[in-house]
Protein backbone atom coordinates (compact mmCIF):
# COMPACT_ATOMS: atom_id res chain seq x y z
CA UNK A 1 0.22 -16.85 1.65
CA UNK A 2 1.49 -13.61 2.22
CA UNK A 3 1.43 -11.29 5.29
CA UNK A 4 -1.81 -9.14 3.75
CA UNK A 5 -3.72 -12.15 2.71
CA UNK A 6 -2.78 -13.36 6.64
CA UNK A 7 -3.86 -9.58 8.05
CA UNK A 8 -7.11 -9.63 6.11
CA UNK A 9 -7.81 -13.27 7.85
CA UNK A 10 -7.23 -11.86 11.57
CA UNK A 11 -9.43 -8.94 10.57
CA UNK A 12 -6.87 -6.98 11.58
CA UNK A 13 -6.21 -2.82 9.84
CA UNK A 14 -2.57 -2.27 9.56
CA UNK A 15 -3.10 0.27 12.48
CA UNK A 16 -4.42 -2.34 14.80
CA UNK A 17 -1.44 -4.52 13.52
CA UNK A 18 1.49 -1.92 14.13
CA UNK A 19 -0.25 -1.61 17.63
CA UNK A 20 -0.44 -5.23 18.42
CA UNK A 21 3.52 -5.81 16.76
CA UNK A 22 4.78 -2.24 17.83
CA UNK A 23 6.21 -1.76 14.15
CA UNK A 24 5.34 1.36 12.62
CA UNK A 25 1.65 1.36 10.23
CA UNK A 26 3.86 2.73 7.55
CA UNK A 27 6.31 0.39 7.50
CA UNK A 28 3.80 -2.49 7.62
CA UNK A 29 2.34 -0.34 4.41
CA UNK A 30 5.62 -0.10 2.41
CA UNK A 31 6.05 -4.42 3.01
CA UNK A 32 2.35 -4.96 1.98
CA UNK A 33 2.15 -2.75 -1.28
CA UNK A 34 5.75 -4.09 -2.20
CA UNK A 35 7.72 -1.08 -1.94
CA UNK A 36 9.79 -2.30 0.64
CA UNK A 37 11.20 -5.68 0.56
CA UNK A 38 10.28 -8.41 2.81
CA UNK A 39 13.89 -9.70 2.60
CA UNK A 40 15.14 -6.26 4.06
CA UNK A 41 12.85 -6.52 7.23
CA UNK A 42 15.30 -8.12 9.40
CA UNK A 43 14.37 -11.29 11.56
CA UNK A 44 13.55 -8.70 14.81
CA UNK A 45 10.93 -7.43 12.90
CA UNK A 46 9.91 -10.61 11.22
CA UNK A 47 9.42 -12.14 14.39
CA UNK A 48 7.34 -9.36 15.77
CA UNK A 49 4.90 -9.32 12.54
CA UNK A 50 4.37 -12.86 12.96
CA UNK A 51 3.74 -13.38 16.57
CA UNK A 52 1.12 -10.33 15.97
CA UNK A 53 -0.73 -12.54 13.57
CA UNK A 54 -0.48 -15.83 14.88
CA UNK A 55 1.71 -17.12 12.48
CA UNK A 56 5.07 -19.01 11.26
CA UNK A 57 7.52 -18.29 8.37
CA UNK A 58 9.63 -20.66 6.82
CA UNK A 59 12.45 -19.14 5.10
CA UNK A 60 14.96 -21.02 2.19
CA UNK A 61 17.29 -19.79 -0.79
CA UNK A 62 14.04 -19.26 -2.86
CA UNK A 63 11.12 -18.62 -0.62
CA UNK A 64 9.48 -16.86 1.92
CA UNK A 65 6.40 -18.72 3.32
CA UNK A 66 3.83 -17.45 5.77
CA UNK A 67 1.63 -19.78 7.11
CA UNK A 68 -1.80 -19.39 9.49
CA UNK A 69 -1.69 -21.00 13.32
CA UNK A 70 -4.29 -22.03 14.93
């Protein structure tokens, strides 16, 4: 799952997002239409997007996985 698939679950707009994570709506824009790199978000800001949407990542040599908490 990825972190606009997750964001359209919470019913959440990116602006309500960059409110709730404090990381700037354009920023969240360039990661969801891919023309900024997930891998160059840093873990700060990883951590920040996730605990905004209630969720975990799981990071190994191939993947970066998002998934939904309850």
């Amino acid at each position: 799952m990825n972190l606009r698939q997750i964001r359209g679950i919470r019913e959440l707009t990116q602006k309500q997002l960059s409110e709730l994570s404090g990381i700037h709506q354009q920023y969240i824009s360039e990661i969801e239409s891919g023309k900024r790199s997930i891998d160059s978000m840093g873990i700060k800001i990883l951590k920040k997007y996730c605990k905004a949407l209630n969720c975990k990542v799981e990071i190994t040599a191939d993947t970066i996985d998002f998934t939904i908490l309850e």
